[in-house]
Protein backbone atom coordinates (compact mmCIF):
# COMPACT_ATOMS: atom_id res chain seq x y z
CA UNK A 1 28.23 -6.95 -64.44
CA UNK A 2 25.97 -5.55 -61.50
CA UNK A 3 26.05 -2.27 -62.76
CA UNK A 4 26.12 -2.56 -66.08
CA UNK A 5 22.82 -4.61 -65.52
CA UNK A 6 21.08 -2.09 -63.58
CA UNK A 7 22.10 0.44 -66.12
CA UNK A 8 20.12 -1.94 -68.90
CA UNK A 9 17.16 -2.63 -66.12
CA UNK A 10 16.90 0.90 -65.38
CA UNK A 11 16.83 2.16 -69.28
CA UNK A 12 14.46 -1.06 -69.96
CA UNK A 13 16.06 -1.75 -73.41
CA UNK A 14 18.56 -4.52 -72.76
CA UNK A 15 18.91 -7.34 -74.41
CA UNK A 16 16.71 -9.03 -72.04
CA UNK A 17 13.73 -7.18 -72.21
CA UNK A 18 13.59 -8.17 -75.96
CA UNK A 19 13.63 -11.79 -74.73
CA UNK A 20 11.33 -11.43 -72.24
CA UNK A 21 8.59 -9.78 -75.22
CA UNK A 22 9.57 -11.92 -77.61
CA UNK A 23 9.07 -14.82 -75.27
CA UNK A 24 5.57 -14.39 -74.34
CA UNK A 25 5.14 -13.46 -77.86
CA UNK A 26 5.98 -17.17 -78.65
CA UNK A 27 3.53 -18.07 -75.84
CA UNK A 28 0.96 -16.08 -77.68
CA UNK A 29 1.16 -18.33 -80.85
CA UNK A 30 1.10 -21.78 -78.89
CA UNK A 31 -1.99 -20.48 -77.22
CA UNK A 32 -3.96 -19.55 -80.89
CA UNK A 33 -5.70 -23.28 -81.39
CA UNK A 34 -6.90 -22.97 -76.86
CA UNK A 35 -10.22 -22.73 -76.14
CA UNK A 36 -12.04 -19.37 -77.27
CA UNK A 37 -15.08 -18.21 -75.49
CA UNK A 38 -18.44 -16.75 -77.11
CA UNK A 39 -16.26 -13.22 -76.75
CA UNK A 40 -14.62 -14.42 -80.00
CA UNK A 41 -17.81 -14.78 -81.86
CA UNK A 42 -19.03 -11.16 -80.06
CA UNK A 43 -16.05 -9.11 -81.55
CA UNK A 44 -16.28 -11.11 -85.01
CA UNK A 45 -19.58 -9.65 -85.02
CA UNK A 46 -18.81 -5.91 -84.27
CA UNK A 47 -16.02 -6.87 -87.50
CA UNK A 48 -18.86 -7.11 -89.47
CA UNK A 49 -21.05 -4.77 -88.07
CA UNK A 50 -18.58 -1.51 -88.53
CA UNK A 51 -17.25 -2.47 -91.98
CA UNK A 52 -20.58 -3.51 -93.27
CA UNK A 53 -23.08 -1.12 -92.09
CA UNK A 54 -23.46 2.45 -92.23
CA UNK A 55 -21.93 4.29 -88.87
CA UNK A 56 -25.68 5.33 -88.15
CA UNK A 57 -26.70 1.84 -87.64
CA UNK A 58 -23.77 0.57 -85.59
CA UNK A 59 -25.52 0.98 -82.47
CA UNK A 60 -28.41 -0.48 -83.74
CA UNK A 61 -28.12 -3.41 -85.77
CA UNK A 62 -29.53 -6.61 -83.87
CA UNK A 63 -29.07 -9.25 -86.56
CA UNK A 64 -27.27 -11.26 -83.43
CA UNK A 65 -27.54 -11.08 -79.77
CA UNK A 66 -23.73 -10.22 -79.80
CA UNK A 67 -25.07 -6.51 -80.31
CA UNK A 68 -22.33 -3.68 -80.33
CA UNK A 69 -22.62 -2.16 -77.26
CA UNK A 70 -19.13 -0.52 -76.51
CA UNK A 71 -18.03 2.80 -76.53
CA UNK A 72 -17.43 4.28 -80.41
CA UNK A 73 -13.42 4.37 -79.98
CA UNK A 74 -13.69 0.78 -79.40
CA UNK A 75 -16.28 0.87 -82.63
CA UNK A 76 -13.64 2.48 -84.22
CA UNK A 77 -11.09 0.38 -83.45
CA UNK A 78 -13.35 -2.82 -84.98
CA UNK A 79 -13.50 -1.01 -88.00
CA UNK A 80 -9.82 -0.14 -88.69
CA UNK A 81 -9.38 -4.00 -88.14
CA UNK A 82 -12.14 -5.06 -90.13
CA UNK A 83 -10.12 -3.34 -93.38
CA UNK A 84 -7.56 -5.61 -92.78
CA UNK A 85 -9.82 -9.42 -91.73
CA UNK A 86 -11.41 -8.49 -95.48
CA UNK A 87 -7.81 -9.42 -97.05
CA UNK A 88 -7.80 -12.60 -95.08
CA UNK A 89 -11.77 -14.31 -94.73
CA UNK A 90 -14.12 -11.45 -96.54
CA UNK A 91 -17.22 -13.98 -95.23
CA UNK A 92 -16.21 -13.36 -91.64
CA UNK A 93 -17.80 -9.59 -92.22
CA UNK A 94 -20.95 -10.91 -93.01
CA UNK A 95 -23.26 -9.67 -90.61
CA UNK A 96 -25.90 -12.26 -91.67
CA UNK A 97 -23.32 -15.29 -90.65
CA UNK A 98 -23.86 -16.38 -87.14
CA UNK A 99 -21.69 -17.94 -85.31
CA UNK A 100 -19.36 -17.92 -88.31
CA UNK A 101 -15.78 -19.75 -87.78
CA UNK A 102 -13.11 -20.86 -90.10
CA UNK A 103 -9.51 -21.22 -89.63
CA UNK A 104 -8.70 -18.01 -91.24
CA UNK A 105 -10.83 -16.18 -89.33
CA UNK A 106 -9.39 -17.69 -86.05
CA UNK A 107 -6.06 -17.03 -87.08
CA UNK A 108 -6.62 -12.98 -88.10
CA UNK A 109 -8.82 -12.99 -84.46
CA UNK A 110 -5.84 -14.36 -82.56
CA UNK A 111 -3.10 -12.45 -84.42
CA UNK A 112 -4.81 -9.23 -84.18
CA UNK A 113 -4.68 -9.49 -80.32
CA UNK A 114 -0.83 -10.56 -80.36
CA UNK A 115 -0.42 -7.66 -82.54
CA UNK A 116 -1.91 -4.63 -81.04
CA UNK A 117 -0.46 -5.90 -77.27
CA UNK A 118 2.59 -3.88 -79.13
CA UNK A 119 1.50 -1.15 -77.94
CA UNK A 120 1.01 -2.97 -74.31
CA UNK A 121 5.07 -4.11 -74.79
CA UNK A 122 6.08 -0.47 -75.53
CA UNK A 123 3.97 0.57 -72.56
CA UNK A 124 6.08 -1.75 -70.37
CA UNK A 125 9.10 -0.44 -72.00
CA UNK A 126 8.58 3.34 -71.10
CA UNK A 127 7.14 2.27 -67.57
CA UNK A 128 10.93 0.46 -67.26
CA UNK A 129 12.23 3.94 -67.49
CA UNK A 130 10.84 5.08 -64.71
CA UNK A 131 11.84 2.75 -62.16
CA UNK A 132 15.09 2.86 -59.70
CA UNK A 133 17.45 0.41 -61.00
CA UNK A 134 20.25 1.12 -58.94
CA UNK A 135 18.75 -1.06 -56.47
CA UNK A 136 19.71 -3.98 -57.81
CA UNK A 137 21.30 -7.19 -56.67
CA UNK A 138 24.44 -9.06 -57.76
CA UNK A 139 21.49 -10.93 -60.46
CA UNK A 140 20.30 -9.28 -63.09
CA UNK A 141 17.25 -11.11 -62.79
CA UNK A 142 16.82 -9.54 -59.60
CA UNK A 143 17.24 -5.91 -60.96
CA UNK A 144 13.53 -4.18 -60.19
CA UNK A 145 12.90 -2.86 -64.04
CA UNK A 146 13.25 -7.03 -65.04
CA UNK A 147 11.04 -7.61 -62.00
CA UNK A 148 8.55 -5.45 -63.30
CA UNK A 149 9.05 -6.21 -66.85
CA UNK A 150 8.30 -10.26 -66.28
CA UNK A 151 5.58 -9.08 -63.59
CA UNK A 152 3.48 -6.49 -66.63
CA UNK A 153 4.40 -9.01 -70.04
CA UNK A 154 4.14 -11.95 -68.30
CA UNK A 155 0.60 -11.07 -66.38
CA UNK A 156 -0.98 -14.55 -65.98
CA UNK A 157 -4.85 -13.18 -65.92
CA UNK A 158 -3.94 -10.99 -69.21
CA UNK A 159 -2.44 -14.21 -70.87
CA UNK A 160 -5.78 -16.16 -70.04
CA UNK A 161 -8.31 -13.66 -70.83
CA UNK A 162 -6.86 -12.00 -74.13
CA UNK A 163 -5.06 -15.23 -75.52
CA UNK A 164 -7.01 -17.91 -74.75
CA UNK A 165 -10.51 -16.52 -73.69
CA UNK A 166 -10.44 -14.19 -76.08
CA UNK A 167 -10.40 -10.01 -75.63
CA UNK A 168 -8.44 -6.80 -76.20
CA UNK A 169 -7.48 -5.53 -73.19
CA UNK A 170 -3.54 -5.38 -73.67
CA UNK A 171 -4.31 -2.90 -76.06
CA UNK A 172 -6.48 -0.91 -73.39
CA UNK A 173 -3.71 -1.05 -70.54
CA UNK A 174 -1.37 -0.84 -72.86
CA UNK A 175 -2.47 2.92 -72.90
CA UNK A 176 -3.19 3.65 -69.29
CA UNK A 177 0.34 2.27 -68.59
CA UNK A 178 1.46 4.88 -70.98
CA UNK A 179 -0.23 7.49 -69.19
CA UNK A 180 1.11 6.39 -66.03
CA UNK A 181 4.55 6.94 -67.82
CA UNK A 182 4.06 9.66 -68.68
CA UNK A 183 3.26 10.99 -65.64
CA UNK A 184 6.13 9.97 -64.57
CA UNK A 185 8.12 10.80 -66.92
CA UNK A 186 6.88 14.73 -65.93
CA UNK A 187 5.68 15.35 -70.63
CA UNK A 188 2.46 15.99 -68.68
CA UNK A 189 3.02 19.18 -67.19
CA UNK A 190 4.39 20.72 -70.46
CA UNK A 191 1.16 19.55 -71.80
CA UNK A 192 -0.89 21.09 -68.99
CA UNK A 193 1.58 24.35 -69.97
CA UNK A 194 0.45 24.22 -73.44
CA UNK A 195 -3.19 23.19 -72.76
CA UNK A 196 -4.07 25.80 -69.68
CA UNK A 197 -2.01 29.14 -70.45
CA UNK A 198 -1.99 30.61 -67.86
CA UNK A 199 1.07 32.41 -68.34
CA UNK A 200 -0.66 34.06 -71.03
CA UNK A 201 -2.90 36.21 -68.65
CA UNK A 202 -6.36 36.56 -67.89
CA UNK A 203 -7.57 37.87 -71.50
CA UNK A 204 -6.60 37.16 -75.01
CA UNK A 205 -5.05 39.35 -77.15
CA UNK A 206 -8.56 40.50 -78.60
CA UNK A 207 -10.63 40.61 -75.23
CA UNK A 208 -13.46 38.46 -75.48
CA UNK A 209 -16.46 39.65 -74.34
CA UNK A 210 -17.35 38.27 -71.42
CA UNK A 211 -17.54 39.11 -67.61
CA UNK A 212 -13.84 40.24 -67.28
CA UNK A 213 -13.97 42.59 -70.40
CA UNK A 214 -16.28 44.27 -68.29
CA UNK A 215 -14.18 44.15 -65.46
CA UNK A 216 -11.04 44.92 -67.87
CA UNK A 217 -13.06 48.06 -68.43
CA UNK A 218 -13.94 49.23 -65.19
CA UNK A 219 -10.27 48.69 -63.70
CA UNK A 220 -9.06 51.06 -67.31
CA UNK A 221 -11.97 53.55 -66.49
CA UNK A 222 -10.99 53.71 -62.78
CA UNK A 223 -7.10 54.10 -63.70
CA UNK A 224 -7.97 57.15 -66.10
CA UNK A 225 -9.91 58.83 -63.50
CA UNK A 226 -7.48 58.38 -60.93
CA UNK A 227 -4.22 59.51 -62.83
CA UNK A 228 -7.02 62.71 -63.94
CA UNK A 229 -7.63 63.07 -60.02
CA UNK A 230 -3.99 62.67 -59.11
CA UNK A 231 -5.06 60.15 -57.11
CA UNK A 232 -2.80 58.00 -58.53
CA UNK A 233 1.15 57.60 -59.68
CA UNK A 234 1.71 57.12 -62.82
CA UNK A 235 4.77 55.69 -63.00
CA UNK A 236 3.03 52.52 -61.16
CA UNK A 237 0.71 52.65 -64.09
CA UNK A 238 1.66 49.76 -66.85
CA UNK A 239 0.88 51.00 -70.43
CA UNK A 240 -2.21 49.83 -71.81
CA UNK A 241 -0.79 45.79 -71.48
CA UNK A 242 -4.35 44.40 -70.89
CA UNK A 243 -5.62 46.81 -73.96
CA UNK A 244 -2.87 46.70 -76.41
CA UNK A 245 -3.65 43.26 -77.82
CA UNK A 246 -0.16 41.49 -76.03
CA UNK A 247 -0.62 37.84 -74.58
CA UNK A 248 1.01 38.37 -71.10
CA UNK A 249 0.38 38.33 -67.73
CA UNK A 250 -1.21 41.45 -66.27
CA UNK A 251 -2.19 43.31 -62.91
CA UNK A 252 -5.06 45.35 -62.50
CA UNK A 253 -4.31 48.84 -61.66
CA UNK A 254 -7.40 49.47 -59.62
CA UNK A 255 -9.57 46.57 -59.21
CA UNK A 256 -7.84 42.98 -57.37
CA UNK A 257 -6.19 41.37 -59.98
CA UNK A 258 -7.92 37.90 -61.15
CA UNK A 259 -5.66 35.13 -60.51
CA UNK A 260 -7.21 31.23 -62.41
CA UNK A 261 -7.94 30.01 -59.54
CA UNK A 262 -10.40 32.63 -59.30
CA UNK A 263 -11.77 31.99 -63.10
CA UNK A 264 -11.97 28.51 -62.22
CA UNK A 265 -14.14 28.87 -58.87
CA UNK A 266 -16.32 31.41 -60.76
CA UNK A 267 -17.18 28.95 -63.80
CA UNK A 268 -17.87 26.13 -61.67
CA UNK A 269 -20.21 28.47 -59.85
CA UNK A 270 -21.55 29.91 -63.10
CA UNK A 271 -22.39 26.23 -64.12
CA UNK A 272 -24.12 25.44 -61.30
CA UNK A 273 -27.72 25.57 -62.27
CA UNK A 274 -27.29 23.29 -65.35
CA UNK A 275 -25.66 21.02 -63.12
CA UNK A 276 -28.58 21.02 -60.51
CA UNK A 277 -31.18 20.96 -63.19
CA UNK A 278 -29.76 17.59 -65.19
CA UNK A 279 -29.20 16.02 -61.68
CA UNK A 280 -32.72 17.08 -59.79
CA UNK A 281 -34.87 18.06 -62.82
CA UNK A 282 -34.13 16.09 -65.90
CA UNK A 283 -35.87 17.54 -69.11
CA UNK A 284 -35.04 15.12 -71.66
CA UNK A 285 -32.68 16.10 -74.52
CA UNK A 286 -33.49 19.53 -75.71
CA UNK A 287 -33.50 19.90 -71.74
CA UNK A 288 -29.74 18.28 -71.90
CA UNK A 289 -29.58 20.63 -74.76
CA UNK A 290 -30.19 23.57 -72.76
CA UNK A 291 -27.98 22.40 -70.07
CA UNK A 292 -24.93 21.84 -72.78
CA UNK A 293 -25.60 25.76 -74.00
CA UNK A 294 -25.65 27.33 -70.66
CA UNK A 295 -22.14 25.33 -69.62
CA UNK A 296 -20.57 26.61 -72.79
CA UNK A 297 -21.63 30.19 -72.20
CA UNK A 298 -20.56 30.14 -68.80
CA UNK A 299 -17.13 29.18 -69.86
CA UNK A 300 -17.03 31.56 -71.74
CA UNK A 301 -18.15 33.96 -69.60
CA UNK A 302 -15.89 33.33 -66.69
CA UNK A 303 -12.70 31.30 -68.02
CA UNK A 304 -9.09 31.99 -67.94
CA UNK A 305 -7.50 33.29 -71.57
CA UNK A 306 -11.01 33.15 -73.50
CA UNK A 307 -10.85 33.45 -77.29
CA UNK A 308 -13.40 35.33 -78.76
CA UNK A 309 -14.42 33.28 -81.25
CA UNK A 310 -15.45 30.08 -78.27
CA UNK A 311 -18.92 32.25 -78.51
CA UNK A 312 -19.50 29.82 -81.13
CA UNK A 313 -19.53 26.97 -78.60
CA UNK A 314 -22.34 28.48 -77.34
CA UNK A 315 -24.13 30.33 -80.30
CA UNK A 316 -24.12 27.01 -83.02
CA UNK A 317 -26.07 24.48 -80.44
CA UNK A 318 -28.38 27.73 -79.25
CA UNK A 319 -29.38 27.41 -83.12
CA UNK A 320 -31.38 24.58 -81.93
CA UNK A 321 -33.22 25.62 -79.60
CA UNK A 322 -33.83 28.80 -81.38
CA UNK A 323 -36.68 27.34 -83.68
CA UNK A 324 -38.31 25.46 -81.18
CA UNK A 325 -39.32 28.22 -78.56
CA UNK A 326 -40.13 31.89 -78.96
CA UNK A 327 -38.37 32.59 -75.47
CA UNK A 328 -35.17 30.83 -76.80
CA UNK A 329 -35.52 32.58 -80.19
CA UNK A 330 -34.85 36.01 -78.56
CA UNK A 331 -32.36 34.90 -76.46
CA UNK A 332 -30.97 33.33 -79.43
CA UNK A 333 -30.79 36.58 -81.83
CA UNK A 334 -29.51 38.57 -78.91
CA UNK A 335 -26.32 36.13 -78.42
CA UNK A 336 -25.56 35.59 -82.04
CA UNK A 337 -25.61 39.23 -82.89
CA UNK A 338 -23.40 40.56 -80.08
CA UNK A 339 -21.52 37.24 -80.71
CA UNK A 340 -20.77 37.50 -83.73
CA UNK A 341 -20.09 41.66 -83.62
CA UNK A 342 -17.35 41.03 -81.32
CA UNK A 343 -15.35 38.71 -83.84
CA UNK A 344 -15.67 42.06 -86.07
CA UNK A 345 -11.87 43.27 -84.34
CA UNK A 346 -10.25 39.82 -85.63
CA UNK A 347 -10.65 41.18 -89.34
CA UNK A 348 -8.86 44.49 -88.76
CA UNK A 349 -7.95 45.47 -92.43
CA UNK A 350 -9.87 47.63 -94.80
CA UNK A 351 -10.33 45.22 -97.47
CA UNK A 352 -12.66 43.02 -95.20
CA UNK A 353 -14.34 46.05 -93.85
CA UNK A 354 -17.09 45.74 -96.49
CA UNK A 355 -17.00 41.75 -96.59
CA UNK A 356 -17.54 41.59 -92.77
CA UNK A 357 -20.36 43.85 -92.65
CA UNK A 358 -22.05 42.43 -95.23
CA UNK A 359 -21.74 39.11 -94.86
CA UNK A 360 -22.91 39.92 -90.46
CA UNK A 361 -25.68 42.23 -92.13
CA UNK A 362 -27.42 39.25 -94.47
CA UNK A 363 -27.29 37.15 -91.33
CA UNK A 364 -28.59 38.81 -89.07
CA UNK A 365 -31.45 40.30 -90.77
CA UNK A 366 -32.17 36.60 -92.21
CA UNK A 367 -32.39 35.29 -88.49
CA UNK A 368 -34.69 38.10 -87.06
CA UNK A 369 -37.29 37.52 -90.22
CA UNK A 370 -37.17 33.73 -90.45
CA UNK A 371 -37.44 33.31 -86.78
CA UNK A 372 -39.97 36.32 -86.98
CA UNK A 373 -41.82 34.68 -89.22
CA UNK A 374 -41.80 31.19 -87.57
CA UNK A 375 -43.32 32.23 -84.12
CA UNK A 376 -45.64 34.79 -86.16
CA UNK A 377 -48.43 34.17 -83.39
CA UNK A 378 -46.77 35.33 -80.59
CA UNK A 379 -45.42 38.53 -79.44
CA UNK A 380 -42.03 40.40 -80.64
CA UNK A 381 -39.11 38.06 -80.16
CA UNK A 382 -37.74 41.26 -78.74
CA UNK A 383 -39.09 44.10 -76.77
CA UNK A 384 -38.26 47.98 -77.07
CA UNK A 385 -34.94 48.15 -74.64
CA UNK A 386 -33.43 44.73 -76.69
CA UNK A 387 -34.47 46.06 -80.28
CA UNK A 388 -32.85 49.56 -78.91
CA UNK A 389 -29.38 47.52 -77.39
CA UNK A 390 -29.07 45.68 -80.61
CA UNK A 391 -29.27 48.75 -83.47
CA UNK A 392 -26.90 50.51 -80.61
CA UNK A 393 -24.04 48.05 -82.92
CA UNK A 394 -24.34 50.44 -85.62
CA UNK A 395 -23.13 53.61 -84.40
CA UNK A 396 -20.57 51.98 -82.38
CA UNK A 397 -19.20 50.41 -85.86
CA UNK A 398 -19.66 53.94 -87.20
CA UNK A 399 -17.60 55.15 -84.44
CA UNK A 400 -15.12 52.70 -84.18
CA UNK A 401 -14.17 52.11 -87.66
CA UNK A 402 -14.81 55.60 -89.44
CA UNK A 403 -14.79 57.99 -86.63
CA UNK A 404 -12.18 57.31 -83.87
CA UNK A 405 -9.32 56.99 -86.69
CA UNK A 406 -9.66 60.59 -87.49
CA UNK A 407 -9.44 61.64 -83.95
CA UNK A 408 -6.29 62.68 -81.85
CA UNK A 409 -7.31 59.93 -79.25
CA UNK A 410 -5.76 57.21 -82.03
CA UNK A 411 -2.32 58.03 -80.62
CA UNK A 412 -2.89 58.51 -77.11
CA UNK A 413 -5.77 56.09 -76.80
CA UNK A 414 -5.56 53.09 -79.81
CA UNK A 415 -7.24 50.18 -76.79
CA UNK A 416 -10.70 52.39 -76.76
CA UNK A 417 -12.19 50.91 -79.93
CA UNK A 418 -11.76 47.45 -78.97
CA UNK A 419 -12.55 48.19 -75.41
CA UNK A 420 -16.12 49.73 -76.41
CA UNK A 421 -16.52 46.75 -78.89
CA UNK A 422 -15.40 44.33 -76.16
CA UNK A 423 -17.82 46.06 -72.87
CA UNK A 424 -20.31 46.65 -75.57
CA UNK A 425 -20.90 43.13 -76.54
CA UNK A 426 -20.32 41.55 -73.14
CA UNK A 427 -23.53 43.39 -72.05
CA UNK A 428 -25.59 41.62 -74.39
CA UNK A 429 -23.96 38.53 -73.75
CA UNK A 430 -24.02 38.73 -70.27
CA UNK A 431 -27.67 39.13 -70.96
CA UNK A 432 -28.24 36.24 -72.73
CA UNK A 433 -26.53 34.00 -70.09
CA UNK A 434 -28.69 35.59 -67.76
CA UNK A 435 -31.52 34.53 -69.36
CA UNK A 436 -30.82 31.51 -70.08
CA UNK A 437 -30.08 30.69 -66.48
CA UNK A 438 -33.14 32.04 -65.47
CA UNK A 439 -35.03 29.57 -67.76
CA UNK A 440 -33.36 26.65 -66.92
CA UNK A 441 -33.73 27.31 -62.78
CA UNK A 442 -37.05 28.13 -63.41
CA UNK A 443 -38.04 25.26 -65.34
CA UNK A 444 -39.47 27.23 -68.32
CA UNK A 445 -37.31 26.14 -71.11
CA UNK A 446 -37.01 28.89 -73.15
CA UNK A 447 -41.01 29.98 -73.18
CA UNK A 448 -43.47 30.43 -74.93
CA UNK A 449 -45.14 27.99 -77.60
CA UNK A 450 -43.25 26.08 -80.00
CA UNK A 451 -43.61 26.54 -83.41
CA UNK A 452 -46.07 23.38 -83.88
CA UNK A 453 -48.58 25.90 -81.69
């Protein structure tokens, strides 16, 4: 009996778990017509508030002093409840009614606490599963998973505040027990495996230009020159891995190879300055703004397994700041250009040849004019050596795309026309985080007038 108990403790699904949730269940209900503090008429409000109202006035409707002032998953959560409390008392999501109260509306309040602690009971369930219950006694009441089971669904200062002063926070812990679980239950690191690649190497199959292109580049110009100089064997020489578009792990032939931790140490160093700036010199939101673009870019810049097309991250919010500032303008049109060149090797067929061109060509010559136009007063968004850098994109499409495949080097050499894409771009980009760094550590966002000026 012993055993057979700890085997039910120690899976958590006995019999007696079911009593033990179904008892406090019963508790629940007795406790529905108990005192309810002013919390009740707080979270009949935010009902109300979330089905009633527009989501752009949730945070600031202040009909009653019960304003909604909790994060907007817990908004969210109001609102998915407040389809349901319309079935049962439709005046109860009236944001006009103060202090509203019927019977109906006490019962779909109380009930719709009893019935989202399910996910609280399952939580206890799955946290069961990762006790010891071998170390149990000759009572099965003694077994540790029934300990723990009576000591999570039987909480006494969960029972009072939830079911009798009134809140949601089974619901909460119901899913930080889970994650503890979880943990536990070891689901996480398969996640982390899935989430942080970094079995998948340093680059992505496309290199993404940022800082280790570059450095991608340098190792693959150093290896050439070697195996040219025999100063190198090249049967220790892999075959164009990092350059062949393949997801895998790599080593450097030259250079030290990159290992994450290294990515990770040079991000967090990248971000630095936004980090400094929001803490020591705050510069209200298109300051935060600034500080959001920089973090993005640096990520890009210096993370493990970049895609090409997280650019974006950085390149859509820099579209604010763009028509605000001359200074951010230019560094604007210099990041979106090379940024959006270097997604060029993702369409790779000749049928989008034309499309992609075109389609790059309209928008680019749209943002120099507009934003040309806009800061008309002040000098060329872009000097000589940037105007010079930027047309440099045609002839290396020319080259890339018409030229190289009629070459012998096709065979021998098929990485080169990504790798000059790739270096090419991560110049310009490279320049652009520059800048950007230098305006925020200065304290000049982006400079020059605004367009008001």
């Amino acid at each position: 009996m012993a055993a057979s108990g700890a085997g039910g403790a120690r899976a958590g699904g006995g019999a007696w778990f079911s009593a033990l949730a179904l008892g406090v269940t019963f508790l629940k209900c007795l406790l529905i017509p108990a005192y309810h503090s002013t919390d009740f008429e707080v979270h009949r409000n935010w009902l109300a508030i979330t089905h009633s109202l527009p989501i752009s006035q949730w945070y600031y409707e202040s009909t009653s002093e019960w304003t909604l002032d909790y994060p907007p998953f817990f908004a969210w959560f109001e609102y998915v409840l407040s389809h349901v409390a319309k079935y049962v008392d439709e005046e109860m999501l009236n944001v006009r009614h103060l202090n509203y109260f019927s019977s109906r509306t006490l019962l779909f309040q109380r009930f719709s606490v009893i019935f989202t602690d399910a996910l609280f009971v399952y939580a206890v369930h799955e946290c069961c599963k990762c006790i010891d219950g071998k170390r149990a006694s000759k009572e099965l009441t003694e077994t540790p998973t029934f300990i723990l089971s009576v000591l999570l669904l039987w909480n006494f200062g969960l029972l009072i505040v939830d079911h009798i002063h009134f809140q949601y926070n089974g619901f909460l812990f119901g899913l930080m027990l889970l994650s503890i679980a979880r943990l536990f239950q070891n689901q996480l690191p398969q996640l982390f495996s899935r989430l942080f690649p970094f079995k998948r190497g340093l680059c992505h199959a496309y290199w993404a230009p940022n800082f280790w292109a570059l450095y991608n580049a340098v190792d693959k110009a150093l290896s050439v020159i070697g195996l040219e100089l025999n100063l190198l064997d090249p049967n220790k020489i892999p075959k164009a891995a990092m350059t062949s578009g393949l997801v895998q792990q790599f080593e450097h032939t030259v250079l030290p190879s990159v290992t994450p931790l290294a990515t990770l140490i040079c991000t967090l160093i990248a971000m630095l300055p936004s980090v400094f700036c929001l803490w020591f010199k705050p510069q209200g939101p298109r300051g935060f703004l600034r500080c959001l673009v920089l973090c993005a870019l640096s990520a890009f810049m210096f993370g493990w397994h970049v895609h090409e097309k997280a650019v974006l991250l950085a390149v859509l919010p820099m579209s604010l700041l763009s028509v605000e500032k001359a200074g951010d303008a230019s560094i604007f049109l210099i990041l979106t250009t090379t940024g959006h060149y270097s997604l060029f090797p993702l369409l790779f067929t000749a049928p989008e040849l034309p499309i992609k061109i075109l389609l790059m060509l309209l928008f680019t010559i749209y943002s120099v004019f507009s934003l040309k136009t806009l800061f008309r007063k002040e000098k060329a968004l872009l000097n000589w050596t940037e105007t010079l850098y930027l047309l440099g994109l045609v002839p290396l499409e020319v080259c890339c795309e018409l030229l190289f495949p009629l070459t012998s080097w096709k065979l021998k050499y098929p990485f080169v026309p990504l790798l000059l894409t790739s270096g090419y771009c991560a110049v310009g980009i490279a320049y652009a985080w520059l800048r950007l760094c230098c305006s925020v550590l200065l304290g000049h966002p982006g400079g020059g007038k605004t367009k008001r000026n």
